[in-house]
N, C-alpha and C. Protein backbone atom coordinates (compact mmCIF):
# COMPACT_ATOMS: atom_id res chain seq x y z
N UNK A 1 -26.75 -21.55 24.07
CA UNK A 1 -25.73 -20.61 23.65
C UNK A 1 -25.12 -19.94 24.88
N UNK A 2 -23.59 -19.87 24.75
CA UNK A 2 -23.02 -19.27 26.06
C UNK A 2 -23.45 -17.64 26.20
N UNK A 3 -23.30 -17.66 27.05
CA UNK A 3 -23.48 -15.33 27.58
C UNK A 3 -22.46 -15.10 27.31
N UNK A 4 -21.04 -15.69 27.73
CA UNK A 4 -19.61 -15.15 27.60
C UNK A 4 -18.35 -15.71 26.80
N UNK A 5 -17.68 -15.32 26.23
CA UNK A 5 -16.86 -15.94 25.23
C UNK A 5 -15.59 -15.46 25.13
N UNK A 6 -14.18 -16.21 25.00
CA UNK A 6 -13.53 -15.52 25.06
C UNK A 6 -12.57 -15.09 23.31
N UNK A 7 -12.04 -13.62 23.28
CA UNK A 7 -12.23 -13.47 21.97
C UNK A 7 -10.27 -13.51 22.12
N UNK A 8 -9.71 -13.89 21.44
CA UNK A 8 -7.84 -13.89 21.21
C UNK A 8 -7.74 -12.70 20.53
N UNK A 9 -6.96 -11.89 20.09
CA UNK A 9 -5.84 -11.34 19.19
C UNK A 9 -4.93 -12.50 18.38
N UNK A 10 -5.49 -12.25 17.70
CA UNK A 10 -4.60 -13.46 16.78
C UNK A 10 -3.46 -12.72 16.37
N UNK A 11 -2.56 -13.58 15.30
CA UNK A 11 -1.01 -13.15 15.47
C UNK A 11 -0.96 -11.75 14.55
N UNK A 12 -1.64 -12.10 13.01
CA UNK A 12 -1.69 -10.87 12.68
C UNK A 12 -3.26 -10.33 12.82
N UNK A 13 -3.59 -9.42 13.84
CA UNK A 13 -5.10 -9.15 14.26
C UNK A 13 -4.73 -7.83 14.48
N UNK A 14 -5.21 -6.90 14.46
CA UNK A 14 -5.29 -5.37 15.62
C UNK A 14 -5.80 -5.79 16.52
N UNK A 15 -5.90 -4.83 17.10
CA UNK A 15 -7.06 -4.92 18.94
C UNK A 15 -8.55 -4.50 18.35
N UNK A 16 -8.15 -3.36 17.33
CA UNK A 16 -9.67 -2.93 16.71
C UNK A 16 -10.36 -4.34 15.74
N UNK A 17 -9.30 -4.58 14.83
CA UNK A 17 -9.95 -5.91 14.30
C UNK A 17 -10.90 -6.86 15.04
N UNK A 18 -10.23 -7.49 15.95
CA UNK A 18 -10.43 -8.01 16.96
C UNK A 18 -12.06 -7.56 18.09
N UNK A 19 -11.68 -6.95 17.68
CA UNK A 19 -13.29 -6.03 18.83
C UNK A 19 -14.27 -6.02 17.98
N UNK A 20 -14.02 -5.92 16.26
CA UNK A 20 -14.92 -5.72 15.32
C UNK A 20 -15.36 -7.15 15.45
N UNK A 21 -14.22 -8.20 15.34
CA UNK A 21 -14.77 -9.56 15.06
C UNK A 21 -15.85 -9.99 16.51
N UNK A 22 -16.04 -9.12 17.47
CA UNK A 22 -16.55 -9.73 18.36
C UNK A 22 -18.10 -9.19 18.58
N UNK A 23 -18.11 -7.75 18.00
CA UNK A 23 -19.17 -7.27 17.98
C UNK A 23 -20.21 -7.76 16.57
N UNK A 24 -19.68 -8.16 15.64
CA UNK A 24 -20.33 -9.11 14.54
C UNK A 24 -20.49 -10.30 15.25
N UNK A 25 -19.97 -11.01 15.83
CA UNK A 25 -20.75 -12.28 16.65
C UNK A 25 -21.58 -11.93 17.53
N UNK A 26 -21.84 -10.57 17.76
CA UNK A 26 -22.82 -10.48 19.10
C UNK A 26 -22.52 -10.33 20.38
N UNK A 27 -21.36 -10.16 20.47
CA UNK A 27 -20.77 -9.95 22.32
C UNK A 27 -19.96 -8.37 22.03
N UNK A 28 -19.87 -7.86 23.55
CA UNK A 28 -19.00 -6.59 23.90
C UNK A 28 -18.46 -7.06 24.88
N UNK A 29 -16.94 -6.44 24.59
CA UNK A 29 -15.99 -6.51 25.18
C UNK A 29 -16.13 -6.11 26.80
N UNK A 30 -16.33 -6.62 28.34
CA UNK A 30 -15.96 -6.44 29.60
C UNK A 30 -15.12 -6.91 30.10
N UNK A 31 -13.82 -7.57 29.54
CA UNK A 31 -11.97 -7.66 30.49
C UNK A 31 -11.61 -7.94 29.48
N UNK A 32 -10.24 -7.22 29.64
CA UNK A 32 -9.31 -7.33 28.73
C UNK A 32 -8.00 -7.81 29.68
N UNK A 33 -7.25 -9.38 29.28
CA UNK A 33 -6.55 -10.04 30.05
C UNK A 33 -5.00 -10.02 29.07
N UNK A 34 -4.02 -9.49 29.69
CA UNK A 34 -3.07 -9.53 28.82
C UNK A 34 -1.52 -10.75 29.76
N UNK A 35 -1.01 -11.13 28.68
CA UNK A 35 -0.27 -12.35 29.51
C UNK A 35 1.28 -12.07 28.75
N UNK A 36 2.17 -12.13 28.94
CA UNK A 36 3.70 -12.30 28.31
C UNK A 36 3.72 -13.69 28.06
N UNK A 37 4.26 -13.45 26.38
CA UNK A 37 4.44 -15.13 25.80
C UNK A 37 6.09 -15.24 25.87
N UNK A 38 6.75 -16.32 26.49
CA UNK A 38 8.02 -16.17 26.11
C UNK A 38 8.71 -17.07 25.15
N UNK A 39 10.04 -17.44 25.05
CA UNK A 39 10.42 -17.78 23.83
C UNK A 39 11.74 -18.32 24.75
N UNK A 40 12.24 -19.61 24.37
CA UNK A 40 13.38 -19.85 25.15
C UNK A 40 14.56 -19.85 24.38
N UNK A 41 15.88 -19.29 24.53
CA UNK A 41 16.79 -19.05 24.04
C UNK A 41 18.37 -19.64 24.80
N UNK A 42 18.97 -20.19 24.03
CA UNK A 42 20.46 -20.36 24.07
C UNK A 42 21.60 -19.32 24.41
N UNK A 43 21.80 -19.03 25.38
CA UNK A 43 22.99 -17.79 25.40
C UNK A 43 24.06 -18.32 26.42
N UNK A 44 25.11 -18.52 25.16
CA UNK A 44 26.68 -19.38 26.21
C UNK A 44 26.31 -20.33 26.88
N UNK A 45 25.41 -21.53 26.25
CA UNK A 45 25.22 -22.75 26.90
C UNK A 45 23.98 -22.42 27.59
N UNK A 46 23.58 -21.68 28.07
CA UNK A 46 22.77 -21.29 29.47
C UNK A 46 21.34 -21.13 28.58
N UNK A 47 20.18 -21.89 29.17
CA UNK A 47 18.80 -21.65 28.42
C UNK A 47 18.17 -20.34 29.32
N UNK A 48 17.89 -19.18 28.43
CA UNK A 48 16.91 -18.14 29.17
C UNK A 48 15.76 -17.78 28.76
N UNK A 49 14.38 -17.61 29.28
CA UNK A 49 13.43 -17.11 28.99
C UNK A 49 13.58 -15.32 28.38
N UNK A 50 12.88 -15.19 27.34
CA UNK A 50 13.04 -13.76 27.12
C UNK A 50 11.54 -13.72 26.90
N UNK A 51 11.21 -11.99 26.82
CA UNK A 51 9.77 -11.80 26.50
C UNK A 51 9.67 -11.57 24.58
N UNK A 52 8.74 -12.57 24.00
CA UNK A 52 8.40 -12.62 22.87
C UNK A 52 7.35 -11.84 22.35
N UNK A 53 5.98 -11.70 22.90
CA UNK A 53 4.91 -11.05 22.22
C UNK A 53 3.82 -10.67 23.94
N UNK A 54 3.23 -9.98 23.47
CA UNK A 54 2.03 -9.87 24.67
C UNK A 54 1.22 -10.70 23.79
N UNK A 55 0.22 -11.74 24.83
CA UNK A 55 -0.98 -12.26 24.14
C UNK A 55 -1.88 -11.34 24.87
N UNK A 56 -3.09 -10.98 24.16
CA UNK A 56 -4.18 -9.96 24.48
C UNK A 56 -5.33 -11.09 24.23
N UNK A 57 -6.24 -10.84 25.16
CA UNK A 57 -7.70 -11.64 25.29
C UNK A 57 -8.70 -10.86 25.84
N UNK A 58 -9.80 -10.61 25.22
CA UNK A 58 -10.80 -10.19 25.54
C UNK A 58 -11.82 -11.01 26.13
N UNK A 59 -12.73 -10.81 27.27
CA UNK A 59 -14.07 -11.51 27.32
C UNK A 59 -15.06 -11.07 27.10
N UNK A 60 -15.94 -11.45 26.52
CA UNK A 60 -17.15 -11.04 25.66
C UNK A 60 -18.27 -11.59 26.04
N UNK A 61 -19.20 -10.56 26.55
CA UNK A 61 -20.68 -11.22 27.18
C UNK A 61 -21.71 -10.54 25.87
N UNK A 62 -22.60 -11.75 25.90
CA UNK A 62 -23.25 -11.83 24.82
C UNK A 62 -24.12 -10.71 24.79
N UNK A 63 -24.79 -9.74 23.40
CA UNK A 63 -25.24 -8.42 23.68
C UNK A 63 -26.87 -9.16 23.59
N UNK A 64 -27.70 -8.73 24.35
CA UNK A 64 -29.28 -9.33 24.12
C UNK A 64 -29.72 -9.01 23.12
């Protein structure tokens, strides 16, 4: 069994949800890694990146 795991925010999740689902498997939260998801868009011909959502990730070391 791994020590560390990593836990997502899913699309519809809280952050609290999310922490709950990790402490019922047995791990606590030590980094929280956040990333910009983008989304590519059409404007006057021209393709641009815009910012769509933050993805949030937790890592989770296993509690003894």
């Amino acid at each position: 069994m791994s020590k560390k795991k990593m836990f997502e925010v899913e699309e519809n999740e809280t952050i609290e949800m999310c922490l709950e689902r990790m402490n019922n498997e047995g791990y606590m939260p030590v980094r929280r890694m956040e990333k910009p998801m983008f989304k590519e868009e059409k404007v006057n011909g021209k393709s641009e990146f815009v910012p769509a959502r933050q993805k949030i990730v937790f890592e989770g070391k296993k509690i003894d």
